[in-house]
Structures are given as C-alpha cells and as structure tokens.
N, C-alpha and C. Protein backbone atom coordinates (compact mmCIF):
# COMPACT_ATOMS: atom_id res chain seq x y z
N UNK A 1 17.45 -10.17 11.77
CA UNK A 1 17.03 -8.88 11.24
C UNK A 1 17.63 -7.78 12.11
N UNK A 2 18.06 -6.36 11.43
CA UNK A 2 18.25 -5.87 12.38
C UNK A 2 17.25 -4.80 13.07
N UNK A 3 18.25 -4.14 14.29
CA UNK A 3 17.29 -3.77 14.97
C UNK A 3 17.03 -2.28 14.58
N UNK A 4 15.82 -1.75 13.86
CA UNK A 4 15.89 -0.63 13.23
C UNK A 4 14.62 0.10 13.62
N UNK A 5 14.86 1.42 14.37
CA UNK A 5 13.86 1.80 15.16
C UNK A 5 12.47 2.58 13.88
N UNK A 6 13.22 2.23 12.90
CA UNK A 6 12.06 3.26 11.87
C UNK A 6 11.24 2.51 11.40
N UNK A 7 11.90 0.72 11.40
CA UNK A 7 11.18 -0.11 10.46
C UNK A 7 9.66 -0.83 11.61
N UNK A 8 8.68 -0.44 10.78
CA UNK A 8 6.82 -1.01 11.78
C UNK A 8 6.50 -2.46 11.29
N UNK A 9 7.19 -3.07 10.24
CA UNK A 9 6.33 -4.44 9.89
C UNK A 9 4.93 -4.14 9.55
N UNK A 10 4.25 -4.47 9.54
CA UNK A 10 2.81 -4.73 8.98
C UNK A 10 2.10 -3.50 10.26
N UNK A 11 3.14 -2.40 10.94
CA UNK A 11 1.97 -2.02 11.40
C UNK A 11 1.76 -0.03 10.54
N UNK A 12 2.66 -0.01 9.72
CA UNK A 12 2.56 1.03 8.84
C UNK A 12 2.46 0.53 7.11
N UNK A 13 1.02 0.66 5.98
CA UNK A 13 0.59 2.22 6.73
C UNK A 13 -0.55 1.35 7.56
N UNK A 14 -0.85 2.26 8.44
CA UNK A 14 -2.18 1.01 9.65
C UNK A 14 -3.13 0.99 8.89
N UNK A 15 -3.93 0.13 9.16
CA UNK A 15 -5.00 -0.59 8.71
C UNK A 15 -6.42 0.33 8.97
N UNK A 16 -6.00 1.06 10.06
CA UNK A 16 -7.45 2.16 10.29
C UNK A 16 -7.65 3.03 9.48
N UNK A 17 -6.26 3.71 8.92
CA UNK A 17 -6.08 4.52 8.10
C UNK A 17 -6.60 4.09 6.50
N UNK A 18 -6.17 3.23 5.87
CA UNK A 18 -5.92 2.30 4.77
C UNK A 18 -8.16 1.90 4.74
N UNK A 19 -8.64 1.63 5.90
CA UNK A 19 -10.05 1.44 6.33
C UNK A 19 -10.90 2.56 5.49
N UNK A 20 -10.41 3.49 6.11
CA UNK A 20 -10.78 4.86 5.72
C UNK A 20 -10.93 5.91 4.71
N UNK A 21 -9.91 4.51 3.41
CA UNK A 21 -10.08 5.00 2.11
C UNK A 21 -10.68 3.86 1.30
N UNK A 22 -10.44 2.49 2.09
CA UNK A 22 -11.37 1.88 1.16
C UNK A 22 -12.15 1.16 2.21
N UNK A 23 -13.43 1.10 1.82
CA UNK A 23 -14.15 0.37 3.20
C UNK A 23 -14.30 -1.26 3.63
N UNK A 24 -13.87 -2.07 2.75
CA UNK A 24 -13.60 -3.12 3.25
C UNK A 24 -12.00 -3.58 3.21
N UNK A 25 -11.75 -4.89 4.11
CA UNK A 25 -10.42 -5.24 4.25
C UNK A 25 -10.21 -6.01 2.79
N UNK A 26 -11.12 -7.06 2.33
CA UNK A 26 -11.22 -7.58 1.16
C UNK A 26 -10.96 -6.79 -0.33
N UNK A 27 -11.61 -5.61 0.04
CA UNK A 27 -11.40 -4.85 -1.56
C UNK A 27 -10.04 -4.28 -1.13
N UNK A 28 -9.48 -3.98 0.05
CA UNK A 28 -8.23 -3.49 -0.25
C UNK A 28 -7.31 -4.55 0.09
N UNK A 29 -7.11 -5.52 0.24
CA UNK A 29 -6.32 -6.75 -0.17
C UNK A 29 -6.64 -7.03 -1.41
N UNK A 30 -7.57 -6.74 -2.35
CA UNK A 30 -7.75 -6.81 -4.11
C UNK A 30 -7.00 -6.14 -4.40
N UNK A 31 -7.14 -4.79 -4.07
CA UNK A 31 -6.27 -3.16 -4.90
C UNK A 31 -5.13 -3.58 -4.58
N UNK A 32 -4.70 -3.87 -3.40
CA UNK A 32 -3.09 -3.43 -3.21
C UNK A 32 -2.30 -5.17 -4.02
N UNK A 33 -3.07 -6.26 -3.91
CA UNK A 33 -2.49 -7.22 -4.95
C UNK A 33 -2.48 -7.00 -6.40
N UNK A 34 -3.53 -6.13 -6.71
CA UNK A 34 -3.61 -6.34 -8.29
C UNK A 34 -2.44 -4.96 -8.75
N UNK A 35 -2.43 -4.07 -7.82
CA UNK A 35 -1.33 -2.69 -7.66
C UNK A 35 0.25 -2.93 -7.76
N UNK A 36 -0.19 -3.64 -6.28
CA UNK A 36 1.47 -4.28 -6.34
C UNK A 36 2.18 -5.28 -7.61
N UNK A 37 1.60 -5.91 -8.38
CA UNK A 37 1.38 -6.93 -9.36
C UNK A 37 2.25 -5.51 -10.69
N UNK A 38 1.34 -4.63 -10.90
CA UNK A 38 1.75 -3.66 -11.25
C UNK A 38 2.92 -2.87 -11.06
N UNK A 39 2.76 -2.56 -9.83
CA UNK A 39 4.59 -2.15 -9.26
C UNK A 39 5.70 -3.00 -9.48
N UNK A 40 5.58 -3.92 -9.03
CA UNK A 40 6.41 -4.44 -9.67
C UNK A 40 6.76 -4.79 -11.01
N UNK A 41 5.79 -5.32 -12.52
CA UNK A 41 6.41 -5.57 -12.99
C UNK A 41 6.72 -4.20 -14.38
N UNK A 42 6.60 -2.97 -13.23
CA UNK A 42 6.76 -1.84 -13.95
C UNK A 42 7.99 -0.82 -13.16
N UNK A 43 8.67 -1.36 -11.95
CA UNK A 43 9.18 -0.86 -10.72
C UNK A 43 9.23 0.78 -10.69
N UNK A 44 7.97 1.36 -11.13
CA UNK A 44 7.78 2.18 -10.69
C UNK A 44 6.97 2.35 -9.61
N UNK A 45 6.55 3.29 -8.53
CA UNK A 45 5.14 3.54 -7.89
C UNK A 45 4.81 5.07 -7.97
N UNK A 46 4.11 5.34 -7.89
CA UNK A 46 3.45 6.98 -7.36
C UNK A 46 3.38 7.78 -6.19
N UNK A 47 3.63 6.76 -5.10
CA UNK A 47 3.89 7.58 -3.56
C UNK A 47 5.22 7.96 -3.18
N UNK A 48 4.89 9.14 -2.50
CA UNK A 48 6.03 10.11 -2.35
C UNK A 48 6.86 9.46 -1.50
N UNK A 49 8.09 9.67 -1.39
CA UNK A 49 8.68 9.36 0.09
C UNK A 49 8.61 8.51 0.71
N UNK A 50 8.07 7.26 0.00
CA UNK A 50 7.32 6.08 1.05
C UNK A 50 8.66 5.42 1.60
N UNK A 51 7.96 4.76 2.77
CA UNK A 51 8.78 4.00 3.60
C UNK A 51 9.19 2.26 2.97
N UNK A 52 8.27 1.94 2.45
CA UNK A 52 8.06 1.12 2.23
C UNK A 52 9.26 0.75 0.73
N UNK A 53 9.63 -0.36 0.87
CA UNK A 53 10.37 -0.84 -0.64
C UNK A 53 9.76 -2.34 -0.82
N UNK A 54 8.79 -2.75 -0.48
CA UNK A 54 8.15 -4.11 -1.46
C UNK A 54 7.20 -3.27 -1.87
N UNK A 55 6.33 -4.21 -3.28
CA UNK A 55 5.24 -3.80 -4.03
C UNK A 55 4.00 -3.74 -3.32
N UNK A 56 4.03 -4.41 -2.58
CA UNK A 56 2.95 -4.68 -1.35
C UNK A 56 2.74 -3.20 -0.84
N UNK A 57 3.95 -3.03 -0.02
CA UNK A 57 3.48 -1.73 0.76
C UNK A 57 3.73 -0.70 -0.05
N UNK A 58 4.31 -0.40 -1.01
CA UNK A 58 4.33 0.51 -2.01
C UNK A 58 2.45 0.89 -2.62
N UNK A 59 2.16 -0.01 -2.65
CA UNK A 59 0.73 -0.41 -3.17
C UNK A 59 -0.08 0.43 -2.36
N UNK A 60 0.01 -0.28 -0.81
CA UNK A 60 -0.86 0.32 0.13
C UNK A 60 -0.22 1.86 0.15
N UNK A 61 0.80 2.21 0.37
CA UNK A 61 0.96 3.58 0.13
C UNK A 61 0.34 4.53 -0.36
N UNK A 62 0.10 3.92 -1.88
CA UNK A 62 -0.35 4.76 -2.44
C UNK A 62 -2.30 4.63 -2.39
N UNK A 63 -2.77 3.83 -2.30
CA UNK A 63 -3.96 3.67 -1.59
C UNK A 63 -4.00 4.94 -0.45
N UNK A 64 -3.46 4.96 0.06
CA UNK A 64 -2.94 6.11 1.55
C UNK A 64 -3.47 7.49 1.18
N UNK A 65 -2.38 7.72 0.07
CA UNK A 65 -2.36 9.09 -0.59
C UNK A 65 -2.86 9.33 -1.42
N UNK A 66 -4.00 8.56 -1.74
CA UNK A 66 -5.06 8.69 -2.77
C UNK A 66 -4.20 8.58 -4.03
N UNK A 67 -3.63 7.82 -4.58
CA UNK A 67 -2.51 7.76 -5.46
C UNK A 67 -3.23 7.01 -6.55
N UNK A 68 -4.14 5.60 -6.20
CA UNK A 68 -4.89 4.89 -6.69
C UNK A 68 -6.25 5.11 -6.92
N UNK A 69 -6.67 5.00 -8.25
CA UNK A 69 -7.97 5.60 -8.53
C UNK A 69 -8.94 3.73 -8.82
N UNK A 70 -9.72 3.64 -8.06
CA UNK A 70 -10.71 2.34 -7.90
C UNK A 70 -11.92 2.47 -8.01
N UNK A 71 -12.53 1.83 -8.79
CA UNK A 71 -14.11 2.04 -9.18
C UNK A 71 -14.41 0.15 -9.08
N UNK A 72 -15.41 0.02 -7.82
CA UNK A 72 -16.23 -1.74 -7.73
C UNK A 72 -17.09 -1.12 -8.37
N UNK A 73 -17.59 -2.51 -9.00
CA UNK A 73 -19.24 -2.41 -9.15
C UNK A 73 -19.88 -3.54 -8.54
C-alpha cells in the first residue's frame, strides 16, 4: 500500500464522533450496512467532499453530516 499521509484507515470518520449521532455501535453498524448496500447498488452518496470512496465509509459519512435520516423502534 502506499504511503499516503491523508489516508486514516478505520480511524476517520472516528467512532466518537459517528457515537454522537447514533448512540449505539450496533445500530450504527445496521445504518451504515443497510446505507452502504444502497450506495452502492445506486453509486451515488449524499456527503460532500468525503474522503472516503467505499460504500462503507461513504455510508458513515453521511451518518456524520446528518445526511441519513433513521427512525428504531
């Protein structure tokens, strides 16, 4: 891989942040699979500028920026 000072791996967007919009780790490993599932097989997403190019972090992105609208019951 190379060596690329912009690229974080799994540590952007962080997890404290990502915490902070949805309150468990479980419901947001739901959103951002059933999202990303979506992103991809639509290759669009809704977050601006993101860093990210898998559906995964595209997903969480937009989780980030309030991009994703989620209602549990």
């Amino acid at each position: 891989m190379a060596n690329n000072k912009e690229y974080d791996g799994m540590r952007y967007p962080s997890i404290d942040e990502l915490l902070d919009k949805i309150d468990s780790k479980y419901k947001l490993a739901y959103v951002a699979a059933k999202r990303a599932k979506i992103i991809a097989d639509e290759n669009y997403t809704s977050a601006e500028d993101g860093k990210c190019v898998k559906p995964i972090g595209e997903a969480l992105e937009e989780v980030l920026e309030d991009k994703t609208k989620i209602t549990f019951k």
